[in-house]
C-alpha atoms as a PDB file:
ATOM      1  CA  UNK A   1      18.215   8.481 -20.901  1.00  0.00           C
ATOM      2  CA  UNK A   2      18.033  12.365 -20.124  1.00  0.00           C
ATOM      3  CA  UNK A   3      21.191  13.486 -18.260  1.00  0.00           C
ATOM      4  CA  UNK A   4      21.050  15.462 -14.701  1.00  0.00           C
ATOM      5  CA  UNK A   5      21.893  19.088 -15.362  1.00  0.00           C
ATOM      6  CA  UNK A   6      24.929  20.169 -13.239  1.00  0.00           C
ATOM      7  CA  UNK A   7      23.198  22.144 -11.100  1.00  0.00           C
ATOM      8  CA  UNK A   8      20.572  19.942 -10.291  1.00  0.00           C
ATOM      9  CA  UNK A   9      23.154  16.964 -10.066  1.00  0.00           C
ATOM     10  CA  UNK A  10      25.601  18.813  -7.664  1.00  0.00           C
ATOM     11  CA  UNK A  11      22.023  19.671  -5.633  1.00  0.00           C
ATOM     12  CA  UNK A  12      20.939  16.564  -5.193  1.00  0.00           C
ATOM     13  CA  UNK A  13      24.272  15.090  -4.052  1.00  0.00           C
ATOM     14  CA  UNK A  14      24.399  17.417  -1.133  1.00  0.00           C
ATOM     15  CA  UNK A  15      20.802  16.152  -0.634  1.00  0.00           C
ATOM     16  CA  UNK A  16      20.803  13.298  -0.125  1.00  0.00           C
ATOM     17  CA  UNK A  17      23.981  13.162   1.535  1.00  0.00           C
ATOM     18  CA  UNK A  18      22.691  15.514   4.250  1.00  0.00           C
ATOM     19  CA  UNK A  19      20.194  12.397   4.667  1.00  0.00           C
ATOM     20  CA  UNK A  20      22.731   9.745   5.336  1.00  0.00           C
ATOM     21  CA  UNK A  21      23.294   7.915   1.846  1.00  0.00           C
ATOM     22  CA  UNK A  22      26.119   6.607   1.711  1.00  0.00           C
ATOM     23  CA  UNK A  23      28.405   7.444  -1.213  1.00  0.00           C
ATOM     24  CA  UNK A  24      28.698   4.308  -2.736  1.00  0.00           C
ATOM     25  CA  UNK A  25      24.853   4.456  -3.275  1.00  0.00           C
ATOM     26  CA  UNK A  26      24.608   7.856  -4.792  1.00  0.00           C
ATOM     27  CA  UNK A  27      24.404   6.193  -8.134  1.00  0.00           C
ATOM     28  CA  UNK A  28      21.620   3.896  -7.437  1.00  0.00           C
ATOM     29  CA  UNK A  29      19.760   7.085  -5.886  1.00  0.00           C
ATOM     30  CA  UNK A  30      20.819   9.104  -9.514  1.00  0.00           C
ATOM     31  CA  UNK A  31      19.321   6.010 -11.892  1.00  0.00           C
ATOM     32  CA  UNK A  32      16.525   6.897  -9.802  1.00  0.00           C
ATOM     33  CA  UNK A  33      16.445  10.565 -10.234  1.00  0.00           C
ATOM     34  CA  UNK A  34      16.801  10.258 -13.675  1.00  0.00           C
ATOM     35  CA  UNK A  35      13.809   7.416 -14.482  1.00  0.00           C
ATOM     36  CA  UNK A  36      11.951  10.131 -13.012  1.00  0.00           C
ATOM     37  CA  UNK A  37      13.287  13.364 -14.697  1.00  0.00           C
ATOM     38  CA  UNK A  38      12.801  11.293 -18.146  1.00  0.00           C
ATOM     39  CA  UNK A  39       9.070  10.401 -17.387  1.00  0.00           C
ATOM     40  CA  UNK A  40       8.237  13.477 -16.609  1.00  0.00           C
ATOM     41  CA  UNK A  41       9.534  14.724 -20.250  1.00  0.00           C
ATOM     42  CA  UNK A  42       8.046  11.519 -21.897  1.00  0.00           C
ATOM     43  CA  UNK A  43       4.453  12.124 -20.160  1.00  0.00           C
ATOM     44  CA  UNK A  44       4.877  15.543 -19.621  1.00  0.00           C
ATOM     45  CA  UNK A  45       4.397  16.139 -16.422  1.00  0.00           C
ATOM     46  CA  UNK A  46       5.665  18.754 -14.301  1.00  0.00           C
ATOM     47  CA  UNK A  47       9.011  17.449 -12.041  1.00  0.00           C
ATOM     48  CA  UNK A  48       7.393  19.397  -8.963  1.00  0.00           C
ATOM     49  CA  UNK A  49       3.949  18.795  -9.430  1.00  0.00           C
ATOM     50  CA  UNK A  50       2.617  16.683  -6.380  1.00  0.00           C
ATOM     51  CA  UNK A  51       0.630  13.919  -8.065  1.00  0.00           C
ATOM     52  CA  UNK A  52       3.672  13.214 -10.278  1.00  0.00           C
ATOM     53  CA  UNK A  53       4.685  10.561  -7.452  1.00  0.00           C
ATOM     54  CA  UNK A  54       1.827   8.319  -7.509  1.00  0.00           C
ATOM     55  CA  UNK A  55       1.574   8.892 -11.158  1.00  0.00           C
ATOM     56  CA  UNK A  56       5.184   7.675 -11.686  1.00  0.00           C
ATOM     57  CA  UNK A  57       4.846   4.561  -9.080  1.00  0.00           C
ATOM     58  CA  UNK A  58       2.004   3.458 -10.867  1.00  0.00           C
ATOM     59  CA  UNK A  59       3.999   3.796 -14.160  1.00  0.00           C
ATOM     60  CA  UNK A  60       6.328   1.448 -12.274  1.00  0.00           C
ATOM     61  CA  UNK A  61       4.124  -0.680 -11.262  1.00  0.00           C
ATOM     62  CA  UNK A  62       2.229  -1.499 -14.662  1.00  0.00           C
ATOM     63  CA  UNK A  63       5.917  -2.298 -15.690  1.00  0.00           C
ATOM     64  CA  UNK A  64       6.827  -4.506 -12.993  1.00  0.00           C
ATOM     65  CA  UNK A  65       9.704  -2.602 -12.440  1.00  0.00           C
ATOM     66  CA  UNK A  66       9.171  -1.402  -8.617  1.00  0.00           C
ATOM     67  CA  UNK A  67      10.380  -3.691  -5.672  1.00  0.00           C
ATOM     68  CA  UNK A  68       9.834  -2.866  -1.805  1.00  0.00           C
ATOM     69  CA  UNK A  69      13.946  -2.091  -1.699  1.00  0.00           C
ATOM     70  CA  UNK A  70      13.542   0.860  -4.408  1.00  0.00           C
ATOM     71  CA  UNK A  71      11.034   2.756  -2.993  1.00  0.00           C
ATOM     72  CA  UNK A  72      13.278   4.671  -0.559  1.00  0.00           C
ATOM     73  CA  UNK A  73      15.315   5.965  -3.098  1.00  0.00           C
ATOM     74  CA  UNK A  74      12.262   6.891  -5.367  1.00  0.00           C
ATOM     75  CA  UNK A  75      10.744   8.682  -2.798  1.00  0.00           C
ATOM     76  CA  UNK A  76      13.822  10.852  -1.696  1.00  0.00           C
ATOM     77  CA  UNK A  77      14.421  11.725  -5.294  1.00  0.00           C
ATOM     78  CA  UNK A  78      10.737  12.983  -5.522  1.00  0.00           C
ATOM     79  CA  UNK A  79      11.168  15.048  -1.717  1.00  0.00           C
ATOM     80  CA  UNK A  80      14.175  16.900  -3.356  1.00  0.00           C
ATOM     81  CA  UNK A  81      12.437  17.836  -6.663  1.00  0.00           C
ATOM     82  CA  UNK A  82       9.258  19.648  -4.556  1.00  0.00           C
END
């Protein structure tokens, strides 16, 4: 798996922090981020590009990897990388 530039990293933190997670559930939101980041280089699709989001959910979905609970966090990541 890819790893979060710095700058993008300490971004995101302040983020999503400014929205109320709570610390101990910046790491789920990361694993999150970074699924995401490393689709986008696998598929190549642009990180801010709007129809990434359905495109990666439905990646998710033909995996069976998405649940109700995750959905939150996938769509925060997404908001931060427009």
């Amino acid at each position: 798996m890819r790893q979060i530039p710095a700058e993008l990293h300490t971004g995101y933190i302040s983020f999503i922090d400014q929205r109320g997670v709570p610390t101990e559930q910046h790491r789920f939101y990361l694993k999150w981020l970074r699924y995401y980041l490393d689709y986008c280089h696998k598929y190549r699709v642009p990180n801010t590009a709007h129809k990434s989001l359905s495109a990666f959910l439905a990646k998710l979905k033909e995996k069976s990897r998405l649940k109700t609970l995750e959905i939150r966090p996938i769509r925060l990541s997404l908001s931060f990388m427009k």
